[in-house]
Protein backbone atom coordinates (compact mmCIF):
# COMPACT_ATOMS: atom_id res chain seq x y z
CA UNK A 1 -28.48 58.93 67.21
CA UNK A 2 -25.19 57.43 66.53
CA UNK A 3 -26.82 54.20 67.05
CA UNK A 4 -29.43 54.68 64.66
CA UNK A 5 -26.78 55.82 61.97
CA UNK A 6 -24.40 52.59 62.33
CA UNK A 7 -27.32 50.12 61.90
CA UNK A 8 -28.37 52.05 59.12
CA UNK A 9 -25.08 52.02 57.30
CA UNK A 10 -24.84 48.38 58.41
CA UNK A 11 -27.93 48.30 56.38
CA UNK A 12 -27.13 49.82 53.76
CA UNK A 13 -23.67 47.93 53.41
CA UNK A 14 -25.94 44.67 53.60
CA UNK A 15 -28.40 45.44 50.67
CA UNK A 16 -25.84 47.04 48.73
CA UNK A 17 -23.73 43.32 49.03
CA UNK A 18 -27.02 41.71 48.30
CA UNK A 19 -27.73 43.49 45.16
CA UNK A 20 -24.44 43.13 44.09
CA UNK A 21 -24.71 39.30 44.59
CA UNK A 22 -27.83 39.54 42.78
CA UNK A 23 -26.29 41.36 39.62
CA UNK A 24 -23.46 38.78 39.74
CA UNK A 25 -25.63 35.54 39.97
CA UNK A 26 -28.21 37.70 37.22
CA UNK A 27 -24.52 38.75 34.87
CA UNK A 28 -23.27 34.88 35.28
CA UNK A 29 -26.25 32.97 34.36
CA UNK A 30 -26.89 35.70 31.38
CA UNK A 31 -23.49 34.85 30.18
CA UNK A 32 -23.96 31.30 31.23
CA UNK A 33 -27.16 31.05 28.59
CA UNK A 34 -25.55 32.96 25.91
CA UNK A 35 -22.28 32.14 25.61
CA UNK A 36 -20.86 29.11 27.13
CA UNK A 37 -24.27 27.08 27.18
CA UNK A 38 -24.55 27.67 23.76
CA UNK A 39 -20.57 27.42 22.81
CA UNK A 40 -20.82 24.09 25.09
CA UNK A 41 -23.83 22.57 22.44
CA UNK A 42 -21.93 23.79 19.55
CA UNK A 43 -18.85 21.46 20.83
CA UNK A 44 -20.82 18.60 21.41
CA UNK A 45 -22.92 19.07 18.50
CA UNK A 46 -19.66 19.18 16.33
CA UNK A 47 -18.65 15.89 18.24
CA UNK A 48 -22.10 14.47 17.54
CA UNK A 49 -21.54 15.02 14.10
CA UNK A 50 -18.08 13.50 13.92
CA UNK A 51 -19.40 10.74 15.34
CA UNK A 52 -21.91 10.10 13.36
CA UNK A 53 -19.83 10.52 10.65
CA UNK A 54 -17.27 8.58 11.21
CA UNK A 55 -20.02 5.52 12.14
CA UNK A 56 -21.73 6.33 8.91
CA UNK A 57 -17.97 5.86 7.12
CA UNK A 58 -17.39 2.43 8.86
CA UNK A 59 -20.75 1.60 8.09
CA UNK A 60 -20.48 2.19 4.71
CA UNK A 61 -16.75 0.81 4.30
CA UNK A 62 -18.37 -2.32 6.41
CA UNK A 63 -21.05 -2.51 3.98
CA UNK A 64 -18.94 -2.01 0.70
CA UNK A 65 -16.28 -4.78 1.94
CA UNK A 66 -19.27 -7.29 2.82
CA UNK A 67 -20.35 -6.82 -0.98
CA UNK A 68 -17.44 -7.27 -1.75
CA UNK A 69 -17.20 -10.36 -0.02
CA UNK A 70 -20.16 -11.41 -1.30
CA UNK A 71 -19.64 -10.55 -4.85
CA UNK A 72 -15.92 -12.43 -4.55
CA UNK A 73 -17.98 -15.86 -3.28
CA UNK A 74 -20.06 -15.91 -6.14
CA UNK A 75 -17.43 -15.16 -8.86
CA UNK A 76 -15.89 -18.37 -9.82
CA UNK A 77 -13.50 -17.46 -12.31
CA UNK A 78 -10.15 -19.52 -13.32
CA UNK A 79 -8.58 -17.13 -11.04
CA UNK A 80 -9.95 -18.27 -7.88
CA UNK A 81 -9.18 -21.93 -8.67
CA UNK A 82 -7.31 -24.71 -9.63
CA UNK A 83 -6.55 -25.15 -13.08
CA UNK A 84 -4.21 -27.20 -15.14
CA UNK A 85 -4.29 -27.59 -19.03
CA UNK A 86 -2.15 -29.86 -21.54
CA UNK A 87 -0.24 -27.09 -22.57
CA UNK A 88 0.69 -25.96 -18.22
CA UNK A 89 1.48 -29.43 -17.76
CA UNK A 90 5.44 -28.58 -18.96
CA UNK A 91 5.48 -26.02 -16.71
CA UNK A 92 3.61 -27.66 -13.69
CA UNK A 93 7.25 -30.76 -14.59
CA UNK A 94 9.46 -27.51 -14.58
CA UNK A 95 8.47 -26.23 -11.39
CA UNK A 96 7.65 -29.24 -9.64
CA UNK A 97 10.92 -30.61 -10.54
CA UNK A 98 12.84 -27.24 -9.48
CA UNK A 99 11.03 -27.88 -5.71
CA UNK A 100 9.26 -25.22 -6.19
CA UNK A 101 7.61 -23.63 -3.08
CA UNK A 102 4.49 -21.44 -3.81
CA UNK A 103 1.87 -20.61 -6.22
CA UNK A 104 1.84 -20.02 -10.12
CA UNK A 105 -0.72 -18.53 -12.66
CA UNK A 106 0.20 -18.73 -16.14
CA UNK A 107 -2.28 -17.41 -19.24
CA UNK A 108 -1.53 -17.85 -23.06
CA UNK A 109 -3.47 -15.58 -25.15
CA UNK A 110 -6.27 -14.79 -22.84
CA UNK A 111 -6.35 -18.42 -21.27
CA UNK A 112 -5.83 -19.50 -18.05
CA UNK A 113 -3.15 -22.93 -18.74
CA UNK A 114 -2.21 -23.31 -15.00
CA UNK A 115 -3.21 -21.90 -11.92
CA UNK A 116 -1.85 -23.86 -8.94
CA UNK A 117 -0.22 -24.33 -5.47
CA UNK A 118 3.20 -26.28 -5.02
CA UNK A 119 4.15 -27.02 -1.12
CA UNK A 120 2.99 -25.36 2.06
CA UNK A 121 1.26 -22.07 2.92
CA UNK A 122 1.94 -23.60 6.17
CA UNK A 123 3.38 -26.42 7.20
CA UNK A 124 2.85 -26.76 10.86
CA UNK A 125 -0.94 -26.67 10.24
CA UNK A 126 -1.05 -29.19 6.96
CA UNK A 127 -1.74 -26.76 5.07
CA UNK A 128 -0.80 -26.18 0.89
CA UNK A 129 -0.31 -23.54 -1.37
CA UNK A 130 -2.98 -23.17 -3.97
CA UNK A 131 -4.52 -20.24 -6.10
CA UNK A 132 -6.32 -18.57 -3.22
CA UNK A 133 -3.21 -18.33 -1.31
CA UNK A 134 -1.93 -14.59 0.05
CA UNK A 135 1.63 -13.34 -0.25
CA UNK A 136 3.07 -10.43 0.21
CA UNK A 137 4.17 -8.79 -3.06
CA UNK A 138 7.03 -6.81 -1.59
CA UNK A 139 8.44 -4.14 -4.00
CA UNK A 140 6.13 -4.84 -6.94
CA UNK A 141 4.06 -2.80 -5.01
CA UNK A 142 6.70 0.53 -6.32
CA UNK A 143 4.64 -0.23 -9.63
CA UNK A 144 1.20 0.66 -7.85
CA UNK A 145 3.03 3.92 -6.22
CA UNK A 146 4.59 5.12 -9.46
CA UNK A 147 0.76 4.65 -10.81
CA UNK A 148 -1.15 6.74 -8.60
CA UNK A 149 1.70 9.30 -9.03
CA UNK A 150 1.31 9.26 -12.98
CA UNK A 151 -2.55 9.89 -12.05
CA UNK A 152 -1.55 12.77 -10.15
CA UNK A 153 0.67 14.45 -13.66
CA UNK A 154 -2.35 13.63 -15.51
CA UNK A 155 -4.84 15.65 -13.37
CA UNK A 156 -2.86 18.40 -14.11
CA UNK A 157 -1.25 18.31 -10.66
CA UNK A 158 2.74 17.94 -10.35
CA UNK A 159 4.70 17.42 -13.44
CA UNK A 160 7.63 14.99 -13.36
CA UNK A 161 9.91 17.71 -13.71
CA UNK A 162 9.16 19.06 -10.65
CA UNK A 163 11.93 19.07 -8.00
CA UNK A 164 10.88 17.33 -5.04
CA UNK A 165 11.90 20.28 -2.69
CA UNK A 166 8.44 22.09 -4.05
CA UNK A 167 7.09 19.25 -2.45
CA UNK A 168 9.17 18.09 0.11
CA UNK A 169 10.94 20.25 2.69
CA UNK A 170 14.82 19.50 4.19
CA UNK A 171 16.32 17.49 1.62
CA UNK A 172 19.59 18.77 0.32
CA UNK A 173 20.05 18.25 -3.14
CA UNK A 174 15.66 18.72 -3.26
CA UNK A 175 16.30 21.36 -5.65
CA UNK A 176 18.20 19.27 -7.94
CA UNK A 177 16.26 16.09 -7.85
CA UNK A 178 13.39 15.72 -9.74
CA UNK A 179 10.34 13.36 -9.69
CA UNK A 180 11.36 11.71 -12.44
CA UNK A 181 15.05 10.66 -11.17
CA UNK A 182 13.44 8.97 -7.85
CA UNK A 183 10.85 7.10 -10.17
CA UNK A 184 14.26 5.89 -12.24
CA UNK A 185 16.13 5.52 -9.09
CA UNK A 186 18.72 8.09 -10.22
CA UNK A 187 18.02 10.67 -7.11
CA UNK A 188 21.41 9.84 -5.23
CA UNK A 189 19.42 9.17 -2.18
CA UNK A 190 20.10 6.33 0.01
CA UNK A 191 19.60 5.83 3.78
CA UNK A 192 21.93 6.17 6.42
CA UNK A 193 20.11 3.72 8.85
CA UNK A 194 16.86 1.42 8.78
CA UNK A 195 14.04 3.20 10.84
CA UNK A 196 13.95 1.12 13.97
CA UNK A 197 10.45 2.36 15.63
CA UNK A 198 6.61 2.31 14.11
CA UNK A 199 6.06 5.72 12.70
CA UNK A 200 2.89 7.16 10.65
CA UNK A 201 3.36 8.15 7.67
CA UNK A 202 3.97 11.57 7.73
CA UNK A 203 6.76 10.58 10.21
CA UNK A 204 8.12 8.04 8.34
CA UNK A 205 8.58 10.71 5.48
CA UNK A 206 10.11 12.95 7.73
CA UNK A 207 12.89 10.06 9.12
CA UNK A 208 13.71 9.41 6.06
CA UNK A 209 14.39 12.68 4.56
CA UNK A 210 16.27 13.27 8.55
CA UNK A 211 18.22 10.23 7.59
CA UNK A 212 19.60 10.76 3.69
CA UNK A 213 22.74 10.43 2.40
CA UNK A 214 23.44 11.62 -0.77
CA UNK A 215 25.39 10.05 -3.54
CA UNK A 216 25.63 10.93 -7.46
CA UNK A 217 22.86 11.27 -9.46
CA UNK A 218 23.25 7.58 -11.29
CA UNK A 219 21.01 4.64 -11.02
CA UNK A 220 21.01 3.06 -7.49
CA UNK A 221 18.10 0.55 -6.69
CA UNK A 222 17.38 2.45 -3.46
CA UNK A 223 13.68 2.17 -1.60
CA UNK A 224 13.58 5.23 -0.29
CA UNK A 225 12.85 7.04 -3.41
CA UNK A 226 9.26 5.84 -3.03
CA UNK A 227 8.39 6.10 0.46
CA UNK A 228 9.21 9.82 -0.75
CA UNK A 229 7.15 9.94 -3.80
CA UNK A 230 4.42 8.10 -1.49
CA UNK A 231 4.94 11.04 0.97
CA UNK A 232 4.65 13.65 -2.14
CA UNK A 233 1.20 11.41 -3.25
CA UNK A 234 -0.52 12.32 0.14
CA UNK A 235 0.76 16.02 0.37
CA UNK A 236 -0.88 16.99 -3.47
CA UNK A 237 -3.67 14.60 -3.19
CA UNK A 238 -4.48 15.84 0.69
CA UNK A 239 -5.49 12.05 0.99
CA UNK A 240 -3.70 8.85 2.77
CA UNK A 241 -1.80 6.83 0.52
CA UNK A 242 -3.25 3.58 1.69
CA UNK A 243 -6.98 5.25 0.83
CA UNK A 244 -5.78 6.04 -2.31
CA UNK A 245 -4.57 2.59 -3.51
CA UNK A 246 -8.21 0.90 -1.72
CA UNK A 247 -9.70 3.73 -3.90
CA UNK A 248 -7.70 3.71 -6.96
CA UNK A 249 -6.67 0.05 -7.51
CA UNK A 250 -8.50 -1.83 -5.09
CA UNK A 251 -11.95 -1.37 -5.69
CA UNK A 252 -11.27 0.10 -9.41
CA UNK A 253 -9.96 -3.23 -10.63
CA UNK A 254 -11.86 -5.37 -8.21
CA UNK A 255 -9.48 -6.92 -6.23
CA UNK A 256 -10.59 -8.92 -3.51
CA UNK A 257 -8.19 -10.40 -2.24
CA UNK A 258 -5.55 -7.46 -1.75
CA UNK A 259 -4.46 -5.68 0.97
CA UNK A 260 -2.18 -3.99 3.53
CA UNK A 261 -0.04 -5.68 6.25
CA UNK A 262 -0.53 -6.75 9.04
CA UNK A 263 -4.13 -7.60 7.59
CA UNK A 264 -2.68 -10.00 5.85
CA UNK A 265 -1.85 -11.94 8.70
CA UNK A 266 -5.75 -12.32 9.43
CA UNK A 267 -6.21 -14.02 6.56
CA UNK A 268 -6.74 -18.14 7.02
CA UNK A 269 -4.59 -18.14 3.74
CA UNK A 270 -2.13 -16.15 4.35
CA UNK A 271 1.23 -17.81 3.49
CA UNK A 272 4.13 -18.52 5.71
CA UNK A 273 7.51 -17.29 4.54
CA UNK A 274 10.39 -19.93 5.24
CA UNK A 275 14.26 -19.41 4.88
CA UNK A 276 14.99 -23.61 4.43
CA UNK A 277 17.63 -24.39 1.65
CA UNK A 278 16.74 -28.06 0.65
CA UNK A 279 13.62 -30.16 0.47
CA UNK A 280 14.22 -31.71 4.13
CA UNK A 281 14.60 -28.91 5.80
CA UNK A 282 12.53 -26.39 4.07
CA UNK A 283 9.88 -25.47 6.26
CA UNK A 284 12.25 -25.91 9.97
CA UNK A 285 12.70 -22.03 9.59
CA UNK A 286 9.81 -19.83 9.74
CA UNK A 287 10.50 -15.93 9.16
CA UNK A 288 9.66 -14.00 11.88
CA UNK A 289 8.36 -10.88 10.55
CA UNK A 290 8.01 -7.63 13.17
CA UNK A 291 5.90 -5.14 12.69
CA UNK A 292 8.61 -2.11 11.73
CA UNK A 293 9.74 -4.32 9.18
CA UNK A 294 6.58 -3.59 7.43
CA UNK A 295 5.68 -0.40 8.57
CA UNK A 296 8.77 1.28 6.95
CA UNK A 297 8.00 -0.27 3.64
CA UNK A 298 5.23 2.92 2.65
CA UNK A 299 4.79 3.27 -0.67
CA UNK A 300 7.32 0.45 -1.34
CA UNK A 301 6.41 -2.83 0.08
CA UNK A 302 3.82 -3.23 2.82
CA UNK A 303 1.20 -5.36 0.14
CA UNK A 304 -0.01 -8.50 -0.10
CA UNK A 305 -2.25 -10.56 -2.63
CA UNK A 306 -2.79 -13.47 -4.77
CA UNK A 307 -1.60 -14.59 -7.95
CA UNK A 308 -5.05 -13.53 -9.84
CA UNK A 309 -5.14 -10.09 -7.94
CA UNK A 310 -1.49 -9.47 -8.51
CA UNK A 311 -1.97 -10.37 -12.25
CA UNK A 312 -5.24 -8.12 -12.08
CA UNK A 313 -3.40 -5.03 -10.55
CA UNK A 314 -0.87 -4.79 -12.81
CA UNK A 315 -2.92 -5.62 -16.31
CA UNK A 316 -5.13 -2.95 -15.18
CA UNK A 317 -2.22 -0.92 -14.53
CA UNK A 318 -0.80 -1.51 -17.99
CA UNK A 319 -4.33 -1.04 -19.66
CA UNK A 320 -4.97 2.29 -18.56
CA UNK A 321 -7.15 1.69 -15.57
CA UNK A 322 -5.28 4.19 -13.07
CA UNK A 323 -3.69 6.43 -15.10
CA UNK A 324 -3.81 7.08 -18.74
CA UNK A 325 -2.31 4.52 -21.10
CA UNK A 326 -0.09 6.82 -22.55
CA UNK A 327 0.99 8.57 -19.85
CA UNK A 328 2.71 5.29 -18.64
CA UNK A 329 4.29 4.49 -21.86
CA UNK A 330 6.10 7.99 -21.65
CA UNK A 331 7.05 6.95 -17.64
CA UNK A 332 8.13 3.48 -19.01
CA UNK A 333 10.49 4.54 -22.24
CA UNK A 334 12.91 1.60 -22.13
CA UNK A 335 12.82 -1.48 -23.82
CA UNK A 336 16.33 -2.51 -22.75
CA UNK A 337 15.48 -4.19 -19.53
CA UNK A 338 16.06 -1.14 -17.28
CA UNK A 339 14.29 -0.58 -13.90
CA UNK A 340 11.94 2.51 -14.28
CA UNK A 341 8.96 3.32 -12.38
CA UNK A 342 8.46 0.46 -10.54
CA UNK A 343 8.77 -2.35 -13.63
CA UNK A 344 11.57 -3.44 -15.50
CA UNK A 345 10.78 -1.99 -19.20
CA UNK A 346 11.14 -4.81 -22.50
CA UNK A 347 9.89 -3.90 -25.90
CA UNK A 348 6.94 -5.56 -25.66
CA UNK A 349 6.61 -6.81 -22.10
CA UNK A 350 7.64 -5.71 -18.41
CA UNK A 351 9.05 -7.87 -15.86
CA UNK A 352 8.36 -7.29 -11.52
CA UNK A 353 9.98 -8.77 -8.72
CA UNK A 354 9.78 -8.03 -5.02
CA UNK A 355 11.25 -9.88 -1.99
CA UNK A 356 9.57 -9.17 1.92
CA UNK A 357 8.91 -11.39 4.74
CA UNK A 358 10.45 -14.30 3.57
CA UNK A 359 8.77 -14.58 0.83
CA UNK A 360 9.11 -13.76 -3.03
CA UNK A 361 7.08 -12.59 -6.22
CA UNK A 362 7.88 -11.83 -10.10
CA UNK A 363 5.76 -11.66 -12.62
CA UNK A 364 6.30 -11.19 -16.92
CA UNK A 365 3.21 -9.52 -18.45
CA UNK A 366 3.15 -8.32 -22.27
CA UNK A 367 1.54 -5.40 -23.22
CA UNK A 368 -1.69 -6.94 -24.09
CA UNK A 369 -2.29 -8.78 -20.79
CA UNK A 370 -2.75 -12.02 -22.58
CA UNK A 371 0.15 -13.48 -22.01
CA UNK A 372 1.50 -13.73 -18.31
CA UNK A 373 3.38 -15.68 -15.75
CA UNK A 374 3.15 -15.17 -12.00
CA UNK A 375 4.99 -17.13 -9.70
CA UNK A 376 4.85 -15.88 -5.66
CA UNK A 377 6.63 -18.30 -2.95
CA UNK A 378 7.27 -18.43 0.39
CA UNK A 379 10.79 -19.79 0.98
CA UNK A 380 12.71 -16.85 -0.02
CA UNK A 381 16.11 -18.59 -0.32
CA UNK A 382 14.77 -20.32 -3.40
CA UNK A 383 12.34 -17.51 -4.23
CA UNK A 384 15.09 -15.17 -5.30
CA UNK A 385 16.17 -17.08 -8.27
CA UNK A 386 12.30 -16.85 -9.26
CA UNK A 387 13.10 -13.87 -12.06
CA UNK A 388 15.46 -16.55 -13.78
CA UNK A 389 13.07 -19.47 -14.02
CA UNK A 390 9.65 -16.72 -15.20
CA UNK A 391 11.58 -15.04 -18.02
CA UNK A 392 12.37 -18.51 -19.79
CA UNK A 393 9.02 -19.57 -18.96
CA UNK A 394 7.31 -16.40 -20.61
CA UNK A 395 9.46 -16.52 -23.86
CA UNK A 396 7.67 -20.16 -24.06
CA UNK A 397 4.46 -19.12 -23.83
CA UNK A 398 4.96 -16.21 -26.55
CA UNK A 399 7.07 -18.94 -28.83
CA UNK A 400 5.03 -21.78 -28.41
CA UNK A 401 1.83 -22.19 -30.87
């Protein structure tokens, strides 16, 4: 009897582990086919989707810059090569006589007079300077920055009043500071050290605000003002910087030859920047150029282009082609000469100069665009005196009949 009842129980004990291995395997693959099977297709779904997102975004980009390409090859305008008139021949003597290293665009009411190369893009490979050549505009590029921001005030976004802590977190005197002062480079901010390591943007923003010092509020010509301002750009606009200028300036003004570093140094044209001092020994000293040195530069001067895109830019700039017309006459209220905004303001013309990479750029625009003088070169010993030689070069082209 006793028998009977212990293989019973052992019976019992046996189905009863059987069933419950049945209503386990049943529970799991019920979950298994409504929750994580399901959750495990959303996932890759949502991956799907990115992916094909982000190929249709390359695709397009691909497609937009192979238009591009293809519109830029078939527009042959005085901008895209040589030119050289009676009345650019003085200048072509004046610059060719100075040793002048580079390439220069001049235009007298509306009319291309020269547009030229003088020297060596580079030297090792035979090759010269000419209108098609690529520089890197260093701090002219504060111009574009102060630009988009101006677009931001006149969407209705930030005013120029704003302090830059309602932006901005950490900064000390943030409260104090407004827009406006780091546009006229009256913030009081300066830098402590040079960032040393390749950061993104939003880390860049954050070294530099971890590595202020902070001086009176009077002018100081001080970069970091705009890698801030850049950093305030992306916060409002919720959008890269760099996307904003490709969207903005870039492919607003049709500018084809424009871009970012290091893409520059893809470019077959792409000039060299040497640090020589005298005809002989001008190109024996190539600038080496690392890539922090141009990483750092956000929002300040990490830009390259050639003469006709830099005159392009900024024309379109000063016609109203970013931000409103007037808006930018109320950012640029000097006429004395002063720096404000990225420009330095005359009555009825603004001057730019930047300095990167061993190379040089300053241009002289009046307010109508149809008078101009663009000079970029790549030995930036002799490039730095470049300001001194477009000024007298621009009052010509205004005096002269």
């Amino acid at each position: 009897m006793r028998k009977n009842q212990n293989h019973i129980f052992r019976f019992a004990l046996t189905l009863s582990i059987i069933i419950g291995i049945m209503i386990g395997v049943l529970f799991s693959t019920t979950y298994c086919y409504l929750k994580i099977i399901p959750r495990r297709q959303q996932e890759t779904e949502k991956i799907r989707q990115k992916y094909e997102a982000g190929h249709a975004y390359q695709s397009a980009r691909t497609r937009s810059f192979k238009n591009s390409a293809k519109k830029d090859s078939s527009q042959h305008t005085a901008y895209q090569h040589k030119v050289l008139t009676n009345a650019g021949e003085f200048f072509k003597q004046q610059l060719t006589n100075k040793g002048f290293v580079g390439s220069a665009l001049l235009i007298k009411n509306g009319d291309v007079i020269l547009n030229m190369g003088f020297g060596y893009s580079n030297a090792n490979r035979n090759l010269k300077n000419g209108p098609n050549t690529v520089f890197e505009i260093g701090s002219i590029q504060k111009g574009l920055t102060a630009a988009l921001l101006m677009k931001l005030v006149d969407q209705g976004k930030i005013k120029l009043s704003d302090p830059v802590a309602k932006y901005l977190s950490g900064i000390r005197t943030g409260r104090q500071v407004t827009l406006q002062m780091m546009l006229d480079m009256r913030s009081g901010f300066r830098l402590s050290t040079l960032q040393n390591k390749v950061l993104s943007d939003s880390n860049i923003v954050k070294w530099s605000i971890a590595n202020l010092q902070y001086y009176p509020q009077e002018y100081s010509y001080q970069p970091v003002n705009f890698s801030l301002l850049a950093g305030v750009i992306e916060k409002v606009s919720g959008k890269s910087y760099n996307s904003l200028i490709q969207k903005e300036i870039i492919n607003k003004l049709g500018l084809y030859n424009t871009g970012f570093m290091p893409d520059m140094l893809k470019e077959p044209n792409h000039a060299i920047g040497y640090m020589g001092s005298n005809d002989k020994a001008i190109y024996t000293n190539p600038y080496t150029q690392y890539q922090v040195g141009y990483n750092r530069e956000l929002g300040t001067g990490n830009m390259y282009a050639t003469p006709g895109d830099l005159y392009k830019m900024l024309n379109g700039i000063d016609q109203g082609q970013v931000c409103k017309k007037s808006s930018l006459a109320k950012l640029r209220d000097r006429g004395d000469g002063q720096y404000t905004a990225g420009v330095y303001n005359y009555d009825t013309y603004t001057m730019s100069q930047g300095g990167i990479g061993g190379q040089v750029a300053t241009t002289a625009i009046d307010m109508t665009g149809k008078n101009a003088v663009v000079l970029m070169s790549n030995n930036i010993l002799q490039g730095m005196a470049l300001k001194k030689l477009a000024q007298p070069f621009f009052k010509k082209i205004m005096l002269s009949d």
